[in-house]
C-alpha atoms as a PDB file:
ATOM      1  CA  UNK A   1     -89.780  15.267 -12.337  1.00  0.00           C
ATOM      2  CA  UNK A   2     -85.910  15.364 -13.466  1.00  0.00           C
ATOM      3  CA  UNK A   3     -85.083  12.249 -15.452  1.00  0.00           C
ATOM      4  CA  UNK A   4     -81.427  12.824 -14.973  1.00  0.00           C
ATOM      5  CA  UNK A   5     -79.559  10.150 -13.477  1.00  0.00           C
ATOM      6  CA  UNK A   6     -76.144  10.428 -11.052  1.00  0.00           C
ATOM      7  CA  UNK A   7     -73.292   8.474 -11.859  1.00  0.00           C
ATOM      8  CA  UNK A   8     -71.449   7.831  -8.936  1.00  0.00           C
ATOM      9  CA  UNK A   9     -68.957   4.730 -10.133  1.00  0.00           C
ATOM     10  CA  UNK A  10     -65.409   5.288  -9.096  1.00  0.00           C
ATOM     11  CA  UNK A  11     -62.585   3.873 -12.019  1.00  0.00           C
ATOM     12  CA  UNK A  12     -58.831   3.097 -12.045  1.00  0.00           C
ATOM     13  CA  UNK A  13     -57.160   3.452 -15.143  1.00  0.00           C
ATOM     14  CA  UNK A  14     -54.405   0.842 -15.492  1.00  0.00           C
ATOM     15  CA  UNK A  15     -51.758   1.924 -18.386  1.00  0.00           C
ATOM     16  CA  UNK A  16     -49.945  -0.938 -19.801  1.00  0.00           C
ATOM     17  CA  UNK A  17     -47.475   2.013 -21.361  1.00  0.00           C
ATOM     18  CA  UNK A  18     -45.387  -0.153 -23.734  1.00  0.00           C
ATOM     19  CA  UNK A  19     -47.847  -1.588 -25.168  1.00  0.00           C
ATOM     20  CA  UNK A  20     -49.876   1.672 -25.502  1.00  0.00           C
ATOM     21  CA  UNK A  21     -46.693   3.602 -27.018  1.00  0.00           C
ATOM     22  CA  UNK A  22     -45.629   0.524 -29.383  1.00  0.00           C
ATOM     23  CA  UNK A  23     -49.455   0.458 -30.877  1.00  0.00           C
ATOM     24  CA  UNK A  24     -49.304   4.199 -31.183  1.00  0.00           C
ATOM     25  CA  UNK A  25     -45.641   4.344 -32.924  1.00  0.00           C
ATOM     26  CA  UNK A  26     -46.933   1.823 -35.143  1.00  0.00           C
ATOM     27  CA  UNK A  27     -50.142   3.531 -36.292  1.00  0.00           C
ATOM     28  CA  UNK A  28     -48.441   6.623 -36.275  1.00  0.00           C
ATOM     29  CA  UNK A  29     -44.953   5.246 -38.191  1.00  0.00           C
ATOM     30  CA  UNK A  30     -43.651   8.149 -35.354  1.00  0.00           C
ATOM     31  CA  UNK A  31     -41.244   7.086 -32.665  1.00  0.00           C
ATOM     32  CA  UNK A  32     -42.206  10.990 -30.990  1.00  0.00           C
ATOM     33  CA  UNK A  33     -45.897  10.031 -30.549  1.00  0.00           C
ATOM     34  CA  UNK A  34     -47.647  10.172 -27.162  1.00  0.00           C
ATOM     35  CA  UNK A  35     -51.317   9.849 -25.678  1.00  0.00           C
ATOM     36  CA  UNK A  36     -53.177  13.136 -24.659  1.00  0.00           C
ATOM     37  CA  UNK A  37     -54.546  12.620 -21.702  1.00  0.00           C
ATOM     38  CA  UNK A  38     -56.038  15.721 -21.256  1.00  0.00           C
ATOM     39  CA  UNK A  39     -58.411  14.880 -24.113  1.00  0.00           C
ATOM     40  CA  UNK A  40     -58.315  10.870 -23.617  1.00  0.00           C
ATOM     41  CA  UNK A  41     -59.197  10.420 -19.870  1.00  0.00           C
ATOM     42  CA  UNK A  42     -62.065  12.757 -19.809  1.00  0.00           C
ATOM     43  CA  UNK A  43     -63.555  11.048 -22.714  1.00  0.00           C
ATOM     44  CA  UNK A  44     -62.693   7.450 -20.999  1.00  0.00           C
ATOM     45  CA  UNK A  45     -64.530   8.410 -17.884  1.00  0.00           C
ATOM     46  CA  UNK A  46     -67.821   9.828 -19.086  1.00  0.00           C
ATOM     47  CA  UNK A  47     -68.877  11.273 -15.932  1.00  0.00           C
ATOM     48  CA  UNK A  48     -67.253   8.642 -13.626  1.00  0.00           C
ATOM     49  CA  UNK A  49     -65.148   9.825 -10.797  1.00  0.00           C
ATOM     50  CA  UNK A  50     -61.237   9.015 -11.405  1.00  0.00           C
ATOM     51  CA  UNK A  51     -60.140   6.573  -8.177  1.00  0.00           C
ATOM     52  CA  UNK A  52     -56.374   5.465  -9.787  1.00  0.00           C
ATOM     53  CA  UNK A  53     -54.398   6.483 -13.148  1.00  0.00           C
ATOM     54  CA  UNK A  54     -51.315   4.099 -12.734  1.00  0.00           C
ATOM     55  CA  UNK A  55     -48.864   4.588 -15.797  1.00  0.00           C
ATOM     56  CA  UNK A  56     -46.654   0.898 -15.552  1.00  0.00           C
ATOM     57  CA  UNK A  57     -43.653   1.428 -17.994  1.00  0.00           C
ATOM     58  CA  UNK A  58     -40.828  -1.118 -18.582  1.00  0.00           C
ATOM     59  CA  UNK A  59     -37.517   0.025 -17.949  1.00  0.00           C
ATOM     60  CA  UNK A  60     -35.886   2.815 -16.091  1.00  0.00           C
ATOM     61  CA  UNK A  61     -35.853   5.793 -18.562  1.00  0.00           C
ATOM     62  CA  UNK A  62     -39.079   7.099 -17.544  1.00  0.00           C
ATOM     63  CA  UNK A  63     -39.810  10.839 -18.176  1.00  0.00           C
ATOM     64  CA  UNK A  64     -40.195  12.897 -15.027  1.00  0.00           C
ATOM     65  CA  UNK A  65     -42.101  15.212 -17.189  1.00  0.00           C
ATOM     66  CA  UNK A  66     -45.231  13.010 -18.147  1.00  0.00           C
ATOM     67  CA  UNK A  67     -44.494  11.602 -14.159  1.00  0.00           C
ATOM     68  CA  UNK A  68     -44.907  15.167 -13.123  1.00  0.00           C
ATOM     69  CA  UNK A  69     -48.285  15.426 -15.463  1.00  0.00           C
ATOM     70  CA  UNK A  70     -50.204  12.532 -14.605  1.00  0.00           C
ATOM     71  CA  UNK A  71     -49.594  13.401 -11.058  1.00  0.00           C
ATOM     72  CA  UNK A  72     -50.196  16.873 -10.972  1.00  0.00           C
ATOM     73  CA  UNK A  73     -53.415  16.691 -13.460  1.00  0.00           C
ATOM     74  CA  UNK A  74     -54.802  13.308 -12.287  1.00  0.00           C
ATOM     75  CA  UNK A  75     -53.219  12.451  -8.986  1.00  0.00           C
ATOM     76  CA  UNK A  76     -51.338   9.566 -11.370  1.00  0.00           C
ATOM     77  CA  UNK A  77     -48.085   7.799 -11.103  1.00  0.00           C
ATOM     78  CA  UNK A  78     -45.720   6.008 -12.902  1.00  0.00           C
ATOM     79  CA  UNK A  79     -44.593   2.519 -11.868  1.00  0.00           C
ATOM     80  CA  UNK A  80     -41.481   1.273 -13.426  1.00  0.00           C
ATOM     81  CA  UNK A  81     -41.312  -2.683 -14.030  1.00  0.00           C
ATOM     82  CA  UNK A  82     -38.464  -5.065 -14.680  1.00  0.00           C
ATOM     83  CA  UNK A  83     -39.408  -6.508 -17.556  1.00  0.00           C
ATOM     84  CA  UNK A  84     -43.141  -6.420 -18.605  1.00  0.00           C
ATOM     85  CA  UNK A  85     -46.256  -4.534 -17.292  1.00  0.00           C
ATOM     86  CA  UNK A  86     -48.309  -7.205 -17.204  1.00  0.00           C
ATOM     87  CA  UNK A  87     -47.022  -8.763 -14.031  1.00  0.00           C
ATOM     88  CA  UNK A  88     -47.294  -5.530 -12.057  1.00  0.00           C
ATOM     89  CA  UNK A  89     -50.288  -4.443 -13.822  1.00  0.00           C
ATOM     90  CA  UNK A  90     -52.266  -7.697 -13.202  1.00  0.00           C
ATOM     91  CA  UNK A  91     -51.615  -7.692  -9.293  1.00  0.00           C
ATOM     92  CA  UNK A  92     -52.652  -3.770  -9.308  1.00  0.00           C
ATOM     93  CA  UNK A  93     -56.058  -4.513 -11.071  1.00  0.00           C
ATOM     94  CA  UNK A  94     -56.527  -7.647  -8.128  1.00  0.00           C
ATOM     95  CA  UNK A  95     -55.537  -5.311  -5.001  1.00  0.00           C
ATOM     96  CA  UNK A  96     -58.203  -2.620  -6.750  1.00  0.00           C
ATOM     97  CA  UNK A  97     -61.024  -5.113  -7.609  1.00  0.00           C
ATOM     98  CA  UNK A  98     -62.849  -4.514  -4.226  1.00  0.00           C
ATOM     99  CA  UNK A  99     -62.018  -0.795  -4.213  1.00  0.00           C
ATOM    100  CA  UNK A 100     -63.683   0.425  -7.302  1.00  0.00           C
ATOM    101  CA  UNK A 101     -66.485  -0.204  -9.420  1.00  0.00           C
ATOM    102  CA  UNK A 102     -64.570  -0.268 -13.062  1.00  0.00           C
ATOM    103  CA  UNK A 103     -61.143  -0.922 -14.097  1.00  0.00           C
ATOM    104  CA  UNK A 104     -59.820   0.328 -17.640  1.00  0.00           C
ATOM    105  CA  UNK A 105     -56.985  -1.151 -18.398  1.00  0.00           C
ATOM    106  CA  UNK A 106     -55.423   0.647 -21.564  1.00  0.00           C
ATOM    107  CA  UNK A 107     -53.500  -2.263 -23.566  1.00  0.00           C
ATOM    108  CA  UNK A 108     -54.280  -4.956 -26.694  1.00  0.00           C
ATOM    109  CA  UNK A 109     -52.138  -7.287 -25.145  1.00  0.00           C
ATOM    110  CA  UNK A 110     -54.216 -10.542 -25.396  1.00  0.00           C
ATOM    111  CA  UNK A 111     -51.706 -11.813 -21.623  1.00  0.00           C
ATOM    112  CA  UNK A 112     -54.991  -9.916 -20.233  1.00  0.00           C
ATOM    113  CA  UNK A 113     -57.502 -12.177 -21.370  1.00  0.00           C
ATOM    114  CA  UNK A 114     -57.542 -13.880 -18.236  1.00  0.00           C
ATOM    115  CA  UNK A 115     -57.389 -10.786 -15.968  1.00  0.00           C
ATOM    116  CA  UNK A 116     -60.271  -9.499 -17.612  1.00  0.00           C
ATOM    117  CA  UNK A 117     -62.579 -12.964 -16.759  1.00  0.00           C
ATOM    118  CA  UNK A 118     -61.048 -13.021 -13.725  1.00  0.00           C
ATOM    119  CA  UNK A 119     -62.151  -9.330 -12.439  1.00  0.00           C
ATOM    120  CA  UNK A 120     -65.484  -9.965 -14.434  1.00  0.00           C
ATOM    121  CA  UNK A 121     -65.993 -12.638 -11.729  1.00  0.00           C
ATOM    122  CA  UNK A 122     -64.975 -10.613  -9.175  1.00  0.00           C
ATOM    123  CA  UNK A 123     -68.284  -7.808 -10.032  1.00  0.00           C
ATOM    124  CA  UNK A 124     -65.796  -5.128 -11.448  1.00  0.00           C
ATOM    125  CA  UNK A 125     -66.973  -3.812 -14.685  1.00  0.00           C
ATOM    126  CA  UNK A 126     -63.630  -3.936 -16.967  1.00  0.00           C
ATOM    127  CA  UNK A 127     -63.064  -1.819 -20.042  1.00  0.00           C
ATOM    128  CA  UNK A 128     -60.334  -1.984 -22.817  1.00  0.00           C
ATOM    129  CA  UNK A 129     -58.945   1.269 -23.985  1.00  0.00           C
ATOM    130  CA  UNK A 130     -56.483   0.345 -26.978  1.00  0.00           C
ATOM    131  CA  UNK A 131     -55.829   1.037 -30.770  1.00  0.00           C
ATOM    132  CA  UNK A 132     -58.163  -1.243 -32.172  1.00  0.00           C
ATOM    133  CA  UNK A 133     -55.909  -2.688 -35.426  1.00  0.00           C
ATOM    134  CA  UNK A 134     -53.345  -3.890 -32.122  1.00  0.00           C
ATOM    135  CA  UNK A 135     -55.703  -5.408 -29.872  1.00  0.00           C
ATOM    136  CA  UNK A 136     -56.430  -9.168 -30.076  1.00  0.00           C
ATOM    137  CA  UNK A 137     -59.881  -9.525 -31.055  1.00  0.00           C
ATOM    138  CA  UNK A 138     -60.656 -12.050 -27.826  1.00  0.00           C
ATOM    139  CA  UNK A 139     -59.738  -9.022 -25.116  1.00  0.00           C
ATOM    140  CA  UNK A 140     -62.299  -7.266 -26.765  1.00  0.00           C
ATOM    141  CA  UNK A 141     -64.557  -9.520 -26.794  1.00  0.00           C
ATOM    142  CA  UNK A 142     -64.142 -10.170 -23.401  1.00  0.00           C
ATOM    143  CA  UNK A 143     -64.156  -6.799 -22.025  1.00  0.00           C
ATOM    144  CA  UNK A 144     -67.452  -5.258 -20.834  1.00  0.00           C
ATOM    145  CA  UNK A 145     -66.984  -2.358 -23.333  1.00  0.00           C
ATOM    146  CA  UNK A 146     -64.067  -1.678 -25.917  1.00  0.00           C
ATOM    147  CA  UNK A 147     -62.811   2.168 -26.555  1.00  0.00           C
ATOM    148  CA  UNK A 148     -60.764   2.214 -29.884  1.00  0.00           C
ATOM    149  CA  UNK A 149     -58.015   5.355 -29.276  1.00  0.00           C
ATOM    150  CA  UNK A 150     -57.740   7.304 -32.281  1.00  0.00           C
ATOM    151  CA  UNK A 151     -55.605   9.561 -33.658  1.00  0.00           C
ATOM    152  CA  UNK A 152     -57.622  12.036 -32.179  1.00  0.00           C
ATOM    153  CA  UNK A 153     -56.054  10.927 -28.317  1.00  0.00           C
ATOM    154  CA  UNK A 154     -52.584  11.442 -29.327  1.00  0.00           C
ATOM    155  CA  UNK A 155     -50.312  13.807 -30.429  1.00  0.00           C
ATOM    156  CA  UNK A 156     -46.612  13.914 -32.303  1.00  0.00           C
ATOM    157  CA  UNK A 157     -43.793  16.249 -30.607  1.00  0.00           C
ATOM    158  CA  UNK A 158     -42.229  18.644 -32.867  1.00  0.00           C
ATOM    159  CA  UNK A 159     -38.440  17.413 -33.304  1.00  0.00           C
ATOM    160  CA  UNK A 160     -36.369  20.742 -32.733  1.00  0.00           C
ATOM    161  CA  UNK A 161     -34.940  22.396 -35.814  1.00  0.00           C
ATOM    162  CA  UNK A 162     -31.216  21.719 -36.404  1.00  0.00           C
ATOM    163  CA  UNK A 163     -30.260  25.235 -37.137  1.00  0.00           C
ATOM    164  CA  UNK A 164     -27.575  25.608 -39.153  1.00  0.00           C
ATOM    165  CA  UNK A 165     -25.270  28.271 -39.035  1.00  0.00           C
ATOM    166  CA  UNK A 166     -23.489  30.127 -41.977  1.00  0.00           C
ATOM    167  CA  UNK A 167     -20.045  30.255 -40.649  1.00  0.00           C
ATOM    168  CA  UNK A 168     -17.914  28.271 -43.090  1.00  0.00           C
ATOM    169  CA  UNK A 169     -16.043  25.336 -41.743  1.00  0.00           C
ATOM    170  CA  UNK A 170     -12.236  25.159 -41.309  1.00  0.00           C
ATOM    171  CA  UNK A 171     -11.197  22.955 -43.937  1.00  0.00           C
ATOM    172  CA  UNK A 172      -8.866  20.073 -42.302  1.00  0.00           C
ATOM    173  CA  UNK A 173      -5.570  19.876 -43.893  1.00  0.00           C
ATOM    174  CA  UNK A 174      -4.581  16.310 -45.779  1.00  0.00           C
ATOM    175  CA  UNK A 175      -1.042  17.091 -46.013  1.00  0.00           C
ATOM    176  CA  UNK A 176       1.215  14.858 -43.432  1.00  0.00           C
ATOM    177  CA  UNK A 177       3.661  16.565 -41.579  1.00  0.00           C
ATOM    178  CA  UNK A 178       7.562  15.768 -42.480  1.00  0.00           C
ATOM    179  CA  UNK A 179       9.592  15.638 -39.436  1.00  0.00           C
ATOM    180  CA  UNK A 180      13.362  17.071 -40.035  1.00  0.00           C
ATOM    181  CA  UNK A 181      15.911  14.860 -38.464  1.00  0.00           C
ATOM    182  CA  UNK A 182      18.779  16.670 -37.168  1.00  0.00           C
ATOM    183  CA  UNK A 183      22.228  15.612 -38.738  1.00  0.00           C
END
């Protein structure tokens, strides 16, 4: 008899990406940190099939390149907002609720509380995925299950090297120029 049992729950993965990228800059004191997804949304899913990544980021510079990732690895996108994620996020997680089993939603900000009860009551199981030191203790609490990000789900770009060349630099002359006045 095989004990092994077939996990067949389908999740969206809701990215609140400010608030992911603040919490990571500050645990990281690096402004050129970013997630790994590659090694985070495996380990997120255990097993699950992936339904949705959505990757909501306030304001318009948006890099095509991590655009061009989470939709070519994960069949992701990027949604920029106006102001805040958590409008756009919040109505994303509702229109889902019925179409999937579990909804991670990968933020600390404590404006989720209420989305979290609210999809609770709706049957959807609802995880937190978050740097635990900037996550309000009550989201976690509130969430079905809580998955601290470490240091091991991100990574720091290499800033390029400012090569410096050894041509010497044309010193700029201080002396004013004296106009001649014709007589």
């Amino acid at each position: 008899m095989n004990n092994e049992v077939q996990i067949s729950q389908s999740v969206a993965v809701l990215v609140d990406g400010n608030n992911i990228e603040r919490s990571i800059h500050s645990e990281s004191s690096k402004q050129s940190t970013m997630l790994n997804f590659d090694t985070l949304i495996p380990r997120l899913l255990v097993n699950r099939g992936l339904n949705r990544l959505i990757y909501f980021r306030e304001g318009k510079n948006i890099s095509s390149k991590l655009a061009e990732r989470l939709h070519d690895k994960y069949h992701g996108s990027v949604r920029p907002c106006h102001k805040s994620a958590d409008i756009p996020l919040s109505i994303k997680a509702t229109q889902l609720a019925q179409k999937v089993d579990t909804i991670i939603i990968m933020s600390g900000d404590s404006d989720y509380i209420e989305l979290v009860s609210h999809l609770k009551s709706e049957g959807v199981r609802v995880e937190i995925a978050a740097i635990e030191s900037t996550t309000h203790h009550l989201l976690i609490e509130e969430a079905d299950y809580f998955h601290p990000i470490t240091s091991d789900d991100w990574f720091t770009l290499k800033s390029p090297s400012n090569k410096r060349t050894n041509k010497p630099q044309a010193k700029k002359s201080t002396k004013k120029k004296v106009s001649k006045k014709a007589d």
